[in-house]
C-alpha atoms as a PDB file:
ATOM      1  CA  UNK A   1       5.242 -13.765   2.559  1.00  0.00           C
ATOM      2  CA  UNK A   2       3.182 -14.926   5.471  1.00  0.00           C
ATOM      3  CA  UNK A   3       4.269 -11.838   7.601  1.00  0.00           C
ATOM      4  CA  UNK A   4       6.523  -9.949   5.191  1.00  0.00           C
ATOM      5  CA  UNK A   5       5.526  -6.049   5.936  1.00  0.00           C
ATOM      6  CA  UNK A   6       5.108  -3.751   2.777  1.00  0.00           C
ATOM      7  CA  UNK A   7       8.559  -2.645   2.481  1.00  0.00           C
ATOM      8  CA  UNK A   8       9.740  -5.880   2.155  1.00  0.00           C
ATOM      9  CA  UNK A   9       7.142  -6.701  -0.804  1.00  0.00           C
ATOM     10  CA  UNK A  10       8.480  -3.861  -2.829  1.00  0.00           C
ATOM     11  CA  UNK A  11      12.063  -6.061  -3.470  1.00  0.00           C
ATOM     12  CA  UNK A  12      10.270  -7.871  -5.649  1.00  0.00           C
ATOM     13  CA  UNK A  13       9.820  -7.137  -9.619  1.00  0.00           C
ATOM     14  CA  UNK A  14       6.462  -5.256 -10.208  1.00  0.00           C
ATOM     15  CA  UNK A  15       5.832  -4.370  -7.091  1.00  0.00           C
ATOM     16  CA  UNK A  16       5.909  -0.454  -5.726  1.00  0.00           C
ATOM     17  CA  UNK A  17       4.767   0.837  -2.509  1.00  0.00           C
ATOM     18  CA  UNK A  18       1.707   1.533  -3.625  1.00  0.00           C
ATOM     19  CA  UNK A  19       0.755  -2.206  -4.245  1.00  0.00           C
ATOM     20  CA  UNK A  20       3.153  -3.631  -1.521  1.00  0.00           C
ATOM     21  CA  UNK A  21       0.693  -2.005   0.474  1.00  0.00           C
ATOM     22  CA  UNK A  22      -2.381  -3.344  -0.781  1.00  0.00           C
ATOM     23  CA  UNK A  23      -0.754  -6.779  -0.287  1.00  0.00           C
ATOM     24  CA  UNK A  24      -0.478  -6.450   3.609  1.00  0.00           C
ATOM     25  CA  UNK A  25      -4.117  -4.421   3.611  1.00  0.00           C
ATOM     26  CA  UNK A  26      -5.611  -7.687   2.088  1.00  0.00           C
ATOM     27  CA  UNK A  27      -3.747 -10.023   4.530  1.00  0.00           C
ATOM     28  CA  UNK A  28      -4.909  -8.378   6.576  1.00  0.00           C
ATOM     29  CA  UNK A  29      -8.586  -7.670   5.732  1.00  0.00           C
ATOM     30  CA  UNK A  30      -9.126 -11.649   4.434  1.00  0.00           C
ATOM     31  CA  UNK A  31      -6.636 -13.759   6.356  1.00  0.00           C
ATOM     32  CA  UNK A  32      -2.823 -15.493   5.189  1.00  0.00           C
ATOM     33  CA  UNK A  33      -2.418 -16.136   2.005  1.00  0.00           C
ATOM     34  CA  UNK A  34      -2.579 -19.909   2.322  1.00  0.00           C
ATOM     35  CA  UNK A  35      -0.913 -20.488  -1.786  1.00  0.00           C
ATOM     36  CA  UNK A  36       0.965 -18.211  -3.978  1.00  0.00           C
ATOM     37  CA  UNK A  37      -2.004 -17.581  -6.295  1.00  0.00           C
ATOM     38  CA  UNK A  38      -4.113 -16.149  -3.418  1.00  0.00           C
ATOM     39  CA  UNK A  39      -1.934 -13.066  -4.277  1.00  0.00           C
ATOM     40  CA  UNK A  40      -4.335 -13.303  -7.455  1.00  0.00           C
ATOM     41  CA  UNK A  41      -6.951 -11.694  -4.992  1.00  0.00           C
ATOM     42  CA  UNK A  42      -5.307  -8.333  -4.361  1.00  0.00           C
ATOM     43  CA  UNK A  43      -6.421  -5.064  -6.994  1.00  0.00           C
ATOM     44  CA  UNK A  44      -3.469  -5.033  -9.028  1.00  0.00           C
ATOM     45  CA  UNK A  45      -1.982  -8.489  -9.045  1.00  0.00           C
ATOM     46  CA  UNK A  46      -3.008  -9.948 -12.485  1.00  0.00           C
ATOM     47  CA  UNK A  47      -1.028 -12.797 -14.127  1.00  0.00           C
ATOM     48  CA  UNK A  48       1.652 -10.816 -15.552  1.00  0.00           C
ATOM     49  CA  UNK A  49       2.527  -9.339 -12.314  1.00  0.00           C
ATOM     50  CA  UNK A  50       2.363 -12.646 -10.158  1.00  0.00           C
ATOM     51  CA  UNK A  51       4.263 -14.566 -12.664  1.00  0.00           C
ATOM     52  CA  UNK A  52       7.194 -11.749 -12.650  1.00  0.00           C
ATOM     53  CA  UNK A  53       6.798 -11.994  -8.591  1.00  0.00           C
ATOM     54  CA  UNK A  54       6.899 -15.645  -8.770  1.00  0.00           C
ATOM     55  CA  UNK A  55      10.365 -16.911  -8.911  1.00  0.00           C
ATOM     56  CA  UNK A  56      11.499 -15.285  -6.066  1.00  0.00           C
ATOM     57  CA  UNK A  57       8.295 -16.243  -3.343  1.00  0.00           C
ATOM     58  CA  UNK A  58       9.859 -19.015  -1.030  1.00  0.00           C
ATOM     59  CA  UNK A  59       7.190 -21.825  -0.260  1.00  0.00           C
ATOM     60  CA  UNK A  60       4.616 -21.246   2.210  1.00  0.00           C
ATOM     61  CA  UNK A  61       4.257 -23.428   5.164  1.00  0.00           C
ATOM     62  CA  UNK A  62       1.823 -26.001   4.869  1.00  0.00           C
ATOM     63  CA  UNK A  63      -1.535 -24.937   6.083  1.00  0.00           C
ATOM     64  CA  UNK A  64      -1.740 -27.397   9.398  1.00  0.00           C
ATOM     65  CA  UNK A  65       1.591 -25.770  10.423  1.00  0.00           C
ATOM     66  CA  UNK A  66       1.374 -21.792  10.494  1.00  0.00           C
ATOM     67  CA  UNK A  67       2.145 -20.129  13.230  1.00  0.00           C
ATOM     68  CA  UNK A  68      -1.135 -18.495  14.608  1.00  0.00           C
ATOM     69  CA  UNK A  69      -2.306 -21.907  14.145  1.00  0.00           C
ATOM     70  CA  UNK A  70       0.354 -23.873  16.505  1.00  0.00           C
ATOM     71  CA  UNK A  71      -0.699 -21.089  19.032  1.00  0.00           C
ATOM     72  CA  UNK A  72      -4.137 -21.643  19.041  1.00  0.00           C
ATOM     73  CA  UNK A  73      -3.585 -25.149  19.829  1.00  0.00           C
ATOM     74  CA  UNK A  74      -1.684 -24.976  22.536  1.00  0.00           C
ATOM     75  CA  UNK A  75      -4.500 -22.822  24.535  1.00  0.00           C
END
């Protein structure tokens, strides 16, 4: 979820291209999505839709330990 690209999104119940897209454009645009209801945020994500999604999202790493972050303090 952190880094999934669109196509990956769209193995997941509700979700076509269309809106798999949307999902990395808002990553994008506003940052990680730091919790599973930040997916709340994107046009087209209402309830129904993220509580269809939600079984299947694996847990996001805790905020102090994402990637971009371990890189940043190492420089």
């Amino acid at each position: 979820m952190v880094h999934s690209d669109w196509p990956e999104w769209t193995l997941l119940p509700g979700i076509g291209e269309t809106l798999a897209k949307r999902i990395v454009q808002n990553r994008s645009e506003r940052g990680l999505f730091r919790h599973h209801a930040d997916l709340l945020r994107v046009s087209g994500v209402g309830s129904r839709t993220f509580e269809r999604m939600r079984p299947y999202l694996l847990p996001l790493p805790e905020e102090n330990h994402l990637p971009e972050q371990d890189v940043a303090a190492r420089e």
